[in-house]
PDB file of N, CA and C in Angstrom:
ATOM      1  N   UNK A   1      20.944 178.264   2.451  1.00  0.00           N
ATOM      2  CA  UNK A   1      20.404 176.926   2.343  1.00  0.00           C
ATOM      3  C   UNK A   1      21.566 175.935   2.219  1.00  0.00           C
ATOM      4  N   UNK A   2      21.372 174.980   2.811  1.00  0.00           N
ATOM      5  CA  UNK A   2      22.525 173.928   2.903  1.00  0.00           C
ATOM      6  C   UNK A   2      22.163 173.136   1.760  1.00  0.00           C
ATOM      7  N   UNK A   3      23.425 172.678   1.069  1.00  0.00           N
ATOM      8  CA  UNK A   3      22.721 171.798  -0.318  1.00  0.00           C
ATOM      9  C   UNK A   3      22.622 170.201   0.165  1.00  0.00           C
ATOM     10  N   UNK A   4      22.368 169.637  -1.018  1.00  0.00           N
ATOM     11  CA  UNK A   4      21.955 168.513  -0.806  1.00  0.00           C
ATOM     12  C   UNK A   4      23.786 167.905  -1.103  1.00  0.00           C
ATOM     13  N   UNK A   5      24.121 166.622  -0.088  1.00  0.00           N
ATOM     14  CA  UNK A   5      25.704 166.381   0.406  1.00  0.00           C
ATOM     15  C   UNK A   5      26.094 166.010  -0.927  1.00  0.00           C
ATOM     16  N   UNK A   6      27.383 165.966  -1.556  1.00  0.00           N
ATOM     17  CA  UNK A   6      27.688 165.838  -2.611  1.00  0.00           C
ATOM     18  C   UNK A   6      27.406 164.387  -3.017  1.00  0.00           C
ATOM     19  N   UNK A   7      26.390 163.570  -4.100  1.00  0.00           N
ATOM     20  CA  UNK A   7      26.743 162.119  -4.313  1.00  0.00           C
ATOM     21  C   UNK A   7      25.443 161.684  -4.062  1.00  0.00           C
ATOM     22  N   UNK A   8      24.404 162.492  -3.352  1.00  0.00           N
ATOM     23  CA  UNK A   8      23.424 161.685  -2.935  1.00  0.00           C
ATOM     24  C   UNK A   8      22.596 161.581  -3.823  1.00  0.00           C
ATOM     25  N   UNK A   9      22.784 162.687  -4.570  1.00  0.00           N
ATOM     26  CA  UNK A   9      21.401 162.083  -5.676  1.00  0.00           C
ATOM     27  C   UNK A   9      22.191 160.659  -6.315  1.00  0.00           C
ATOM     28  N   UNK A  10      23.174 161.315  -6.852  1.00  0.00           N
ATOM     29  CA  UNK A  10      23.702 160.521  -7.885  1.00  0.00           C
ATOM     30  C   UNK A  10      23.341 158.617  -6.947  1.00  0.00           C
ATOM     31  N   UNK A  11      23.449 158.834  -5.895  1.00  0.00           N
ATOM     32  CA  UNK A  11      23.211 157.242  -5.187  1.00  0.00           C
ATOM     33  C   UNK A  11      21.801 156.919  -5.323  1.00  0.00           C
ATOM     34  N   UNK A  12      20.949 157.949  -5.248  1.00  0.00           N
ATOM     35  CA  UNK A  12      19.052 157.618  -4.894  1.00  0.00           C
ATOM     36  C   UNK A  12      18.786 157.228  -6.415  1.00  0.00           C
ATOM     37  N   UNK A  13      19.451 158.081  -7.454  1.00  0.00           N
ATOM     38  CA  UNK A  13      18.518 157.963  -8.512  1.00  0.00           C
ATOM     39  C   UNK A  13      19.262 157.450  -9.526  1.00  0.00           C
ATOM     40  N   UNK A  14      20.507 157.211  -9.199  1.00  0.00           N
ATOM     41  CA  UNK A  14      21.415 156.307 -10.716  1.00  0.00           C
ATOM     42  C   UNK A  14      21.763 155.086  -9.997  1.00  0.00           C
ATOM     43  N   UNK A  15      22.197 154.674  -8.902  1.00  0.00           N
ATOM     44  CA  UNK A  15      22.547 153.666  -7.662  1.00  0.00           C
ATOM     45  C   UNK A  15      24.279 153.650  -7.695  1.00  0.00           C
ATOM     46  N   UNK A  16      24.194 152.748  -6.674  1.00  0.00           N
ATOM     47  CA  UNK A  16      25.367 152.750  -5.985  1.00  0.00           C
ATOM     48  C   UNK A  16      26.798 152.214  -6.455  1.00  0.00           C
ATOM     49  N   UNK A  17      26.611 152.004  -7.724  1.00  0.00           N
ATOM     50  CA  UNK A  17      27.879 151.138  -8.480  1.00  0.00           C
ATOM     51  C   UNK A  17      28.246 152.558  -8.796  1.00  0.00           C
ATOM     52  N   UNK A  18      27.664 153.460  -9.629  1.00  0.00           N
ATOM     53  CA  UNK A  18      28.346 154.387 -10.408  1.00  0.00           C
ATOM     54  C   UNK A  18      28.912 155.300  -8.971  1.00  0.00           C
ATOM     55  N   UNK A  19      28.148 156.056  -8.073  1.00  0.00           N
ATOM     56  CA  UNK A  19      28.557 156.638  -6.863  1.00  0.00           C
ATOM     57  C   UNK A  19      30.198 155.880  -6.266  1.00  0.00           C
ATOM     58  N   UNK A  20      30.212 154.558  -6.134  1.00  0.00           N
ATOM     59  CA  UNK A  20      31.358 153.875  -5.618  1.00  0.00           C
ATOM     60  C   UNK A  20      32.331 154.626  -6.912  1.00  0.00           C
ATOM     61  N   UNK A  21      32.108 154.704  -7.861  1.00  0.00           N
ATOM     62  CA  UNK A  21      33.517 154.902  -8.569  1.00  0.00           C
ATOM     63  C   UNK A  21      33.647 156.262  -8.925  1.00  0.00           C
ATOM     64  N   UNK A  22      32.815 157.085  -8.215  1.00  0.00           N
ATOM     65  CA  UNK A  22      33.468 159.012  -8.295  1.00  0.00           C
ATOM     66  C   UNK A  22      34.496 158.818  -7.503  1.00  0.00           C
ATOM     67  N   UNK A  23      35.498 159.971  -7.833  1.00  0.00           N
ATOM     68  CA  UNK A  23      36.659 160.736  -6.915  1.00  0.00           C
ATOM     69  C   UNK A  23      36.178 161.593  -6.679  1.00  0.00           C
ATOM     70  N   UNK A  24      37.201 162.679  -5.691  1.00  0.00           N
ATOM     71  CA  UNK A  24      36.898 163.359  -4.910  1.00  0.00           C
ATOM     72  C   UNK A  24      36.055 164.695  -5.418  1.00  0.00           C
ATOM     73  N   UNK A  25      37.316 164.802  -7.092  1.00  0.00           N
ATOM     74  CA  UNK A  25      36.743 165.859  -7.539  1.00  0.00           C
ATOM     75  C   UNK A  25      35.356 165.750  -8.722  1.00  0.00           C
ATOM     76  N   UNK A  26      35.027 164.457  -9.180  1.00  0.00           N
ATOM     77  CA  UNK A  26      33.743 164.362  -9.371  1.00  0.00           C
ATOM     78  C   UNK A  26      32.461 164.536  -8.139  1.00  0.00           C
ATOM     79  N   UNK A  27      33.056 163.882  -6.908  1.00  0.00           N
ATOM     80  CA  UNK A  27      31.839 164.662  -5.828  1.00  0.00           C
ATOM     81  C   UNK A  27      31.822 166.347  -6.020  1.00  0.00           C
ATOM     82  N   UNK A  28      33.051 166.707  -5.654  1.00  0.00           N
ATOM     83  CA  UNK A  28      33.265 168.425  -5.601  1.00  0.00           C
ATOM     84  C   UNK A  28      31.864 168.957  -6.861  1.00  0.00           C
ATOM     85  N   UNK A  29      32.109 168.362  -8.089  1.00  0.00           N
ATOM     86  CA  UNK A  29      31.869 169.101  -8.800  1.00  0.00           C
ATOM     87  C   UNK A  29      30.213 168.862  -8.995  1.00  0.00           C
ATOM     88  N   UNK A  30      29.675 167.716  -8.754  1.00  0.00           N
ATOM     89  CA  UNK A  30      28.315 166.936  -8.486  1.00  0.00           C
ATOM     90  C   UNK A  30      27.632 168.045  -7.581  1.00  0.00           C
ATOM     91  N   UNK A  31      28.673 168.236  -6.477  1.00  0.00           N
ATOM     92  CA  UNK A  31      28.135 168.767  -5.334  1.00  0.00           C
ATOM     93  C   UNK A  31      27.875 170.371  -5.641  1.00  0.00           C
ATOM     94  N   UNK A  32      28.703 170.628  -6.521  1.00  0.00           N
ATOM     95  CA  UNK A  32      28.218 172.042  -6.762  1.00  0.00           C
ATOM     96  C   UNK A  32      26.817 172.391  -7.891  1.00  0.00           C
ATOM     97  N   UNK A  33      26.839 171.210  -8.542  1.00  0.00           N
ATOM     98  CA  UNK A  33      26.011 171.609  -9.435  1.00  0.00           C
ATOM     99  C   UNK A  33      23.807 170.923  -8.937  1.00  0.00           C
ATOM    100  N   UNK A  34      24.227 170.192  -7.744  1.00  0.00           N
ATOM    101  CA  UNK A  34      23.592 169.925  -7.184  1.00  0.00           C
ATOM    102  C   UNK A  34      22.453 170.971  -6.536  1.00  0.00           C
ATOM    103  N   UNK A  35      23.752 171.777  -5.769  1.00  0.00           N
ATOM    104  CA  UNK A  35      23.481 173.306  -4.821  1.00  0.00           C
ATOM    105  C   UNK A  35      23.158 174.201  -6.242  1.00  0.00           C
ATOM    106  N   UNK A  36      23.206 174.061  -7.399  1.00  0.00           N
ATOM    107  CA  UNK A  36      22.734 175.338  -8.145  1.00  0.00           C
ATOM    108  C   UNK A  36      21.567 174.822  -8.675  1.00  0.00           C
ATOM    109  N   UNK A  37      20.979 173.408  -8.681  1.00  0.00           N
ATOM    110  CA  UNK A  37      19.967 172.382  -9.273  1.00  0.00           C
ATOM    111  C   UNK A  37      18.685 172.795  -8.168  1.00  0.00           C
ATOM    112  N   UNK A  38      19.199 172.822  -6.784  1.00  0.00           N
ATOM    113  CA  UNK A  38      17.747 173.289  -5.954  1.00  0.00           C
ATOM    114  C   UNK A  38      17.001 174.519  -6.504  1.00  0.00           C
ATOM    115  N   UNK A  39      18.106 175.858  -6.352  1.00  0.00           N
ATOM    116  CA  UNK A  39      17.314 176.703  -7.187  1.00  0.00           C
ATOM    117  C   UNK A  39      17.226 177.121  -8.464  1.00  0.00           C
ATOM    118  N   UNK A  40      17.874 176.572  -9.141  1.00  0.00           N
ATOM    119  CA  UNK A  40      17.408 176.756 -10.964  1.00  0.00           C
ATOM    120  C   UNK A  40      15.897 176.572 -10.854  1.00  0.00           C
ATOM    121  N   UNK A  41      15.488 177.639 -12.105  1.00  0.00           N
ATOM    122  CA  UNK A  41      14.550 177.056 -12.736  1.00  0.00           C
ATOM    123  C   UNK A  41      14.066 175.945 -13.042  1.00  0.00           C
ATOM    124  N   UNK A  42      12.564 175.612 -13.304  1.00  0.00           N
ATOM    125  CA  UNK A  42      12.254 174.466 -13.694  1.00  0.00           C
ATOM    126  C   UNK A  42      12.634 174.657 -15.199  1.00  0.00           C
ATOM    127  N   UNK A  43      13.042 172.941 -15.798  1.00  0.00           N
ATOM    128  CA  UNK A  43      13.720 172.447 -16.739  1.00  0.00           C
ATOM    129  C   UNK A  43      15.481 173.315 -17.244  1.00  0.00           C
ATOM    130  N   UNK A  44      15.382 174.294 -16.261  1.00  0.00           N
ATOM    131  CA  UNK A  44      16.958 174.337 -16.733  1.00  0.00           C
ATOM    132  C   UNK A  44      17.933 173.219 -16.156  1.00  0.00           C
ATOM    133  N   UNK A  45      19.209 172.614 -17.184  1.00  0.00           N
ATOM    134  CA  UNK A  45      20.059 171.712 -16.910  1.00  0.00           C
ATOM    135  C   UNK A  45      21.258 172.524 -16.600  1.00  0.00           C
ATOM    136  N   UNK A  46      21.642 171.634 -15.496  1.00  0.00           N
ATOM    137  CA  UNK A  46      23.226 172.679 -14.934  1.00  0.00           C
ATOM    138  C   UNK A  46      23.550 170.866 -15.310  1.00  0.00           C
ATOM    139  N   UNK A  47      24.714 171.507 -15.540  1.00  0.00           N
ATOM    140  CA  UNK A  47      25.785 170.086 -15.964  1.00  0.00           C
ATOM    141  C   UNK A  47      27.166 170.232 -15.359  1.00  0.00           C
ATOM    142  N   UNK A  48      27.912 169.562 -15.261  1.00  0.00           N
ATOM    143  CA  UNK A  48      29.036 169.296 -14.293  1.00  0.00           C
ATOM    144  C   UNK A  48      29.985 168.291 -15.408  1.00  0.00           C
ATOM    145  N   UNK A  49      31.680 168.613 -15.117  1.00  0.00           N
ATOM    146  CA  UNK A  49      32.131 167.254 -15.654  1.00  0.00           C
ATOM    147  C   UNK A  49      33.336 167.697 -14.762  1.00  0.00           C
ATOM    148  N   UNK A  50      34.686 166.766 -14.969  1.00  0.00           N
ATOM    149  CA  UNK A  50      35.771 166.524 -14.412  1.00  0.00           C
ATOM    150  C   UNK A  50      36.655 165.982 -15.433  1.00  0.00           C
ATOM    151  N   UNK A  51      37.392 167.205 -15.706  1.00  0.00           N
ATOM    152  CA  UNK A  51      38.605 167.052 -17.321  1.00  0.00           C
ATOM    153  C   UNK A  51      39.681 165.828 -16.506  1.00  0.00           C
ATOM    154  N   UNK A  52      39.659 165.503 -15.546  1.00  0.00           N
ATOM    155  CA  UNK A  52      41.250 165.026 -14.922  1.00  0.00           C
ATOM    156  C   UNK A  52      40.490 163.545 -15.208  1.00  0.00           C
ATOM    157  N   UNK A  53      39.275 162.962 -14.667  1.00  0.00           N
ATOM    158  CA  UNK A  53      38.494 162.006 -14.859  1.00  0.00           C
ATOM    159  C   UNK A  53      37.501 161.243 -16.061  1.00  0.00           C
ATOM    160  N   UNK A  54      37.480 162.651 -16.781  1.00  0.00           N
ATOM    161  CA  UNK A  54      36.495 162.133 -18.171  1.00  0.00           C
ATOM    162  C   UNK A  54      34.823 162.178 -17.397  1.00  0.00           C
ATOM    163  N   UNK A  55      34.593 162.225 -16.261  1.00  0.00           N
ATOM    164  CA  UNK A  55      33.495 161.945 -15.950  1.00  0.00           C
ATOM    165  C   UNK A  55      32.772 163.182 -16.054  1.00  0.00           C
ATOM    166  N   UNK A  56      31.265 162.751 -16.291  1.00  0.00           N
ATOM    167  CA  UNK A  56      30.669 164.711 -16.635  1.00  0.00           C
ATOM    168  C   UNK A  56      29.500 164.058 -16.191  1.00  0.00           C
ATOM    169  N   UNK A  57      28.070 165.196 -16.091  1.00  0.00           N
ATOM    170  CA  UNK A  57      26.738 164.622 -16.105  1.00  0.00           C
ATOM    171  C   UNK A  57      25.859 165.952 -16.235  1.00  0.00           C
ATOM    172  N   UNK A  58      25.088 165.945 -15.650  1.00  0.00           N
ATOM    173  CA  UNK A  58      23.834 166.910 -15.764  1.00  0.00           C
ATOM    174  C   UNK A  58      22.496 166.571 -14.715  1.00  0.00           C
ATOM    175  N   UNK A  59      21.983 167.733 -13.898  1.00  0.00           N
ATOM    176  CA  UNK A  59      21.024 167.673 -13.200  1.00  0.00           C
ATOM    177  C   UNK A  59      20.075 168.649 -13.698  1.00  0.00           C
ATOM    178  N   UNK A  60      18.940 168.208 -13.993  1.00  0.00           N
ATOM    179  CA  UNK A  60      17.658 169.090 -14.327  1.00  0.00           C
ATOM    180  C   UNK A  60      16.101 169.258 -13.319  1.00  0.00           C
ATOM    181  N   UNK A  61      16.370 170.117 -12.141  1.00  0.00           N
ATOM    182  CA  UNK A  61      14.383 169.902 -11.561  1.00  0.00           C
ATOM    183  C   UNK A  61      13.522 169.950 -12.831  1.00  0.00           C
ATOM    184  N   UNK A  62      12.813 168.898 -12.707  1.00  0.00           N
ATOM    185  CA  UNK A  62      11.788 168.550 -14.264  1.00  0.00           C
ATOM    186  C   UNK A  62      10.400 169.195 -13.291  1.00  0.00           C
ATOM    187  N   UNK A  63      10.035 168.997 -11.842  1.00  0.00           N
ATOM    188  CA  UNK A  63       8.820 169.111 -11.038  1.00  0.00           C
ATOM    189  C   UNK A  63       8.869 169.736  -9.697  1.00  0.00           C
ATOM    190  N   UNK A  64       7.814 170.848  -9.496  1.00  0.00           N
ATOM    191  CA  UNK A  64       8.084 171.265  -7.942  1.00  0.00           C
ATOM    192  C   UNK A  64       6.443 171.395  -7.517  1.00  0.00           C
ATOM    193  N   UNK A  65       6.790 171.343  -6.159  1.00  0.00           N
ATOM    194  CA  UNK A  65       5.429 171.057  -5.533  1.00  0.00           C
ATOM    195  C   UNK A  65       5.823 170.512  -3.837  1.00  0.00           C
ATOM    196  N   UNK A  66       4.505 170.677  -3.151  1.00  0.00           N
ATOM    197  CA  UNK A  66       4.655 170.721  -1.790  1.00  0.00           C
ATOM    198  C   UNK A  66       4.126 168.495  -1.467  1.00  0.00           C
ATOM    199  N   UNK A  67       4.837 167.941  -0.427  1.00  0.00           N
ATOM    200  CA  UNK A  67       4.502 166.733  -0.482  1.00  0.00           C
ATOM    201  C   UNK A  67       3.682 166.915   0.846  1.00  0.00           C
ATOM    202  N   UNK A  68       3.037 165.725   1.384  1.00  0.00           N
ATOM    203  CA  UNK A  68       1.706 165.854   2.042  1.00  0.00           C
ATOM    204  C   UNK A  68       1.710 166.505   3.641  1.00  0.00           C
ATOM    205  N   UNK A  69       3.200 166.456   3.961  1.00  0.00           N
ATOM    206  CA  UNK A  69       3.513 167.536   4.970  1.00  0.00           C
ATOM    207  C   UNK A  69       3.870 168.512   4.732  1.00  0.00           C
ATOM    208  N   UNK A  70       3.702 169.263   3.199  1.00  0.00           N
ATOM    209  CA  UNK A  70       3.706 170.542   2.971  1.00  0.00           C
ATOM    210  C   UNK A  70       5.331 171.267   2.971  1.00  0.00           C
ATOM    211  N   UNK A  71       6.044 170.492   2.589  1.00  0.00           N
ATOM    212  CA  UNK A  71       7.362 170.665   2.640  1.00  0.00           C
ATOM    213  C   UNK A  71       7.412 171.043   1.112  1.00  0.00           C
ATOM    214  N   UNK A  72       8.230 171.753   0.499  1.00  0.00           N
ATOM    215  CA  UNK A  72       9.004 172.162  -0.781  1.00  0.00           C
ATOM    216  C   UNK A  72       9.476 170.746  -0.903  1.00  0.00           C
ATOM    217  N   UNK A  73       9.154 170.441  -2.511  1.00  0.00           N
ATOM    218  CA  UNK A  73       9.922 169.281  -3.129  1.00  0.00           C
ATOM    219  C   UNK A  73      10.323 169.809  -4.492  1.00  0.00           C
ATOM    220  N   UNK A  74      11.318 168.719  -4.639  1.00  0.00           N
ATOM    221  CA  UNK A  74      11.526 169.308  -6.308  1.00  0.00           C
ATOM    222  C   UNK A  74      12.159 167.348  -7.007  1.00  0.00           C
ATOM    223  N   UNK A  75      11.206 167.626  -8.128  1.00  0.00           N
ATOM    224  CA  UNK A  75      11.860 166.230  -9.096  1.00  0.00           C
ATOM    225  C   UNK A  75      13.158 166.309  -9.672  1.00  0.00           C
ATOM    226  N   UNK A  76      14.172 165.727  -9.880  1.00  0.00           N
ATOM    227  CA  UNK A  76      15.559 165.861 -10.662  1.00  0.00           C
ATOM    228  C   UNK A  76      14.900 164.752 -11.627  1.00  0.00           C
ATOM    229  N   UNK A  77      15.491 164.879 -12.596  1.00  0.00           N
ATOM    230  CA  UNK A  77      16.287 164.064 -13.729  1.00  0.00           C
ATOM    231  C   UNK A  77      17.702 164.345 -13.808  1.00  0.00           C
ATOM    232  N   UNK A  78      18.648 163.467 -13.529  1.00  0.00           N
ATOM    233  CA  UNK A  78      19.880 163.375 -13.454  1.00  0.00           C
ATOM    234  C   UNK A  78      20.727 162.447 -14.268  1.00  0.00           C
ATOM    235  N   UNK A  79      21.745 163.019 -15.191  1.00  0.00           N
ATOM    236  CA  UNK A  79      22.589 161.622 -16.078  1.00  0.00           C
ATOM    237  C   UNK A  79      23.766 161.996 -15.686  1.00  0.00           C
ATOM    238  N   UNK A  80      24.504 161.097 -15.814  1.00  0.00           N
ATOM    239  CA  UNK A  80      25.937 160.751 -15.680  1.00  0.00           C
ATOM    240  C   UNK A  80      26.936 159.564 -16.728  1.00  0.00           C
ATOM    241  N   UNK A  81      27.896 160.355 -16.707  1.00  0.00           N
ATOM    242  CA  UNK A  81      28.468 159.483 -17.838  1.00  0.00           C
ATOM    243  C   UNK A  81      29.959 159.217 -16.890  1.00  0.00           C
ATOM    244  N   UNK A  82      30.178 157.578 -16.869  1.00  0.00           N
ATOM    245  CA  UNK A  82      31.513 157.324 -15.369  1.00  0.00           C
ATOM    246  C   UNK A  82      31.930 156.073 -17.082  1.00  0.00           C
ATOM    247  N   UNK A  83      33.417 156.262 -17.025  1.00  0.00           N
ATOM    248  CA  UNK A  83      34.103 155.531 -18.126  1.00  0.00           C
ATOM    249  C   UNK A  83      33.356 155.044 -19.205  1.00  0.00           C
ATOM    250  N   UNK A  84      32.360 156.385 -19.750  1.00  0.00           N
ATOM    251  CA  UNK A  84      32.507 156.035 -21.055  1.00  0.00           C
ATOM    252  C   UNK A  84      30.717 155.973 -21.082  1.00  0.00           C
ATOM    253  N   UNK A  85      30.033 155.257 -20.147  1.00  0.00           N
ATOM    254  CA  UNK A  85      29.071 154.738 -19.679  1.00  0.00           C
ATOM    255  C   UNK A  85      27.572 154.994 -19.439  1.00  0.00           C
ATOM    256  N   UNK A  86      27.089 155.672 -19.787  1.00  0.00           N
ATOM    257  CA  UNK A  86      26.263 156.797 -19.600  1.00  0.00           C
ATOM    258  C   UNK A  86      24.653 155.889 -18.702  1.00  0.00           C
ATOM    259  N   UNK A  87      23.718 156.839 -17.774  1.00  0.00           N
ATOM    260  CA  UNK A  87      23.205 156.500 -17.355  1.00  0.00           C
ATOM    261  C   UNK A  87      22.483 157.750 -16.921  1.00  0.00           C
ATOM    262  N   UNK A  88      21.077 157.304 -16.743  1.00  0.00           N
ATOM    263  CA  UNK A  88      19.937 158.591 -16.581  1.00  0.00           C
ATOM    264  C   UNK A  88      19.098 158.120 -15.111  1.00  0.00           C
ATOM    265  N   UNK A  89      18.506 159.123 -14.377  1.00  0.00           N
ATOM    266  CA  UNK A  89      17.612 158.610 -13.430  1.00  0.00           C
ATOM    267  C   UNK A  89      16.830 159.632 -12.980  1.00  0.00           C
ATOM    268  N   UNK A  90      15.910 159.693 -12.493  1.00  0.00           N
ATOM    269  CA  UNK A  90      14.970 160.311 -11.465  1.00  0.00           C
ATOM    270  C   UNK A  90      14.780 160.156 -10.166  1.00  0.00           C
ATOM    271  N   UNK A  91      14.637 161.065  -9.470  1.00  0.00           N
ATOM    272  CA  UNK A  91      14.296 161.033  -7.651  1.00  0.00           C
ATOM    273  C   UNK A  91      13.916 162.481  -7.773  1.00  0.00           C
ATOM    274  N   UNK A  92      13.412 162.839  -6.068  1.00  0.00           N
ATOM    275  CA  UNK A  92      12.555 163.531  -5.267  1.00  0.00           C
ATOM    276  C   UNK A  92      13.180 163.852  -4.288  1.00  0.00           C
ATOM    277  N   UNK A  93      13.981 165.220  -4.066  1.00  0.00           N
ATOM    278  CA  UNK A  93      13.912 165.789  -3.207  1.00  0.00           C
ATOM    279  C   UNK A  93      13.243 166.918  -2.287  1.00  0.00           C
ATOM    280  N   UNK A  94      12.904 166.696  -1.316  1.00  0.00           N
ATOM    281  CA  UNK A  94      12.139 167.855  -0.214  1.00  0.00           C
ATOM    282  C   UNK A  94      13.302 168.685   0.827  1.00  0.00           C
ATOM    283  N   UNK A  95      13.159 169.942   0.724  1.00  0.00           N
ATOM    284  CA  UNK A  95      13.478 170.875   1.859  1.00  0.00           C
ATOM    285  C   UNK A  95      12.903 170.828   3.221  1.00  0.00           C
ATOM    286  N   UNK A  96      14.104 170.422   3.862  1.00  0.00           N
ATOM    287  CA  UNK A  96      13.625 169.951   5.167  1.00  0.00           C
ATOM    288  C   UNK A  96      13.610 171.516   6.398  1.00  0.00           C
ATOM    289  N   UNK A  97      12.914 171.940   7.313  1.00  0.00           N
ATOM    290  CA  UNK A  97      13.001 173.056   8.193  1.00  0.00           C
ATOM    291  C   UNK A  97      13.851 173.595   8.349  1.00  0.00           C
ATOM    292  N   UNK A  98      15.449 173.075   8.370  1.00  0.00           N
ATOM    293  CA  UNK A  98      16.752 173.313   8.602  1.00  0.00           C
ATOM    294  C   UNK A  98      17.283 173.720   7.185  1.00  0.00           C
ATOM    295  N   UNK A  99      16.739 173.783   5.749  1.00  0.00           N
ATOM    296  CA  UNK A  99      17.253 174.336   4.668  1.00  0.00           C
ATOM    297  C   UNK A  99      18.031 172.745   4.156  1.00  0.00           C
ATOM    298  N   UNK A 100      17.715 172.017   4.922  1.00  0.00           N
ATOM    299  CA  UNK A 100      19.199 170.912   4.461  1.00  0.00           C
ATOM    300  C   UNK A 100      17.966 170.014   3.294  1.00  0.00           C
ATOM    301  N   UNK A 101      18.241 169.281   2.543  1.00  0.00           N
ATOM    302  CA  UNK A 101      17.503 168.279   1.420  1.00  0.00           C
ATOM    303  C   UNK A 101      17.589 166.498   1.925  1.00  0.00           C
ATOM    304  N   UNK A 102      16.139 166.746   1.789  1.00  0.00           N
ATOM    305  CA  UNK A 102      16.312 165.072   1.927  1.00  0.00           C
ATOM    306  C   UNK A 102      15.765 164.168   1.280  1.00  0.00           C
ATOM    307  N   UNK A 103      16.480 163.361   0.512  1.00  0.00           N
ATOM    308  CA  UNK A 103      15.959 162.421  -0.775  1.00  0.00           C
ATOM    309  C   UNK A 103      14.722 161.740  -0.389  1.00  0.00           C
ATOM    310  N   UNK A 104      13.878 161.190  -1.512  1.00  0.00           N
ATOM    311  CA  UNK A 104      12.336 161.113  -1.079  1.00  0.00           C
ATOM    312  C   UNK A 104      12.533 159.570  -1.792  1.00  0.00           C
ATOM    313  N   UNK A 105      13.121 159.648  -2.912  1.00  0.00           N
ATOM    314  CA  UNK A 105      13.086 158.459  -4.187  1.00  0.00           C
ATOM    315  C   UNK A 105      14.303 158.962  -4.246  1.00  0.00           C
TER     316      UNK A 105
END
């Protein structure tokens, strides 16, 4: 399964100020914990940080279920903490035919 690209949640469901100020290796590490967030369990939190940056966060699927074209979805709750700053959000991703994720919210 292809994961969801590194950053995108963090853009759908926290917005685009905090996304503008990751580096490379806060995507890297977003991005991995992203790809272990599709299939975790529901309510387990995989969390992520970056010792070189201070930046850390956490992704949790809170909801899964099929949307009205019958596609696999799953709810995140996602926080992030960028200088100090902390911030929480929600979105909806669905598994698209190709294994790849595509943000809903």
């Amino acid at each position: 399964m292809v994961a969801i690209a590194a950053g995108t949640l963090i853009g759908a469901m926290i917005g685009s100020e905090v996304g503008k100020s990751l580096d490379k290796a806060d995507r890297a590490a977003i991005d991995r914990a992203e790809r272990r967030a599709t299939t975790a369990p529901m309510n387990e939190t995989i969390s992520w940080n970056n010792p070189d940056s201070g930046n850390r966060g956490s992704i949790t699927p809170v909801r899964e279920g099929q949307d009205v074209k019958g596609r696999y979805c799953r709810e995140f709750r996602q926080t992030i903490e960028v200088n100090g700053k902390l911030e929480e959000g929600y979105g909806t991703a669905c598994r698209q035919a190709d294994g790849t994720w595509q943000i809903m919210t």
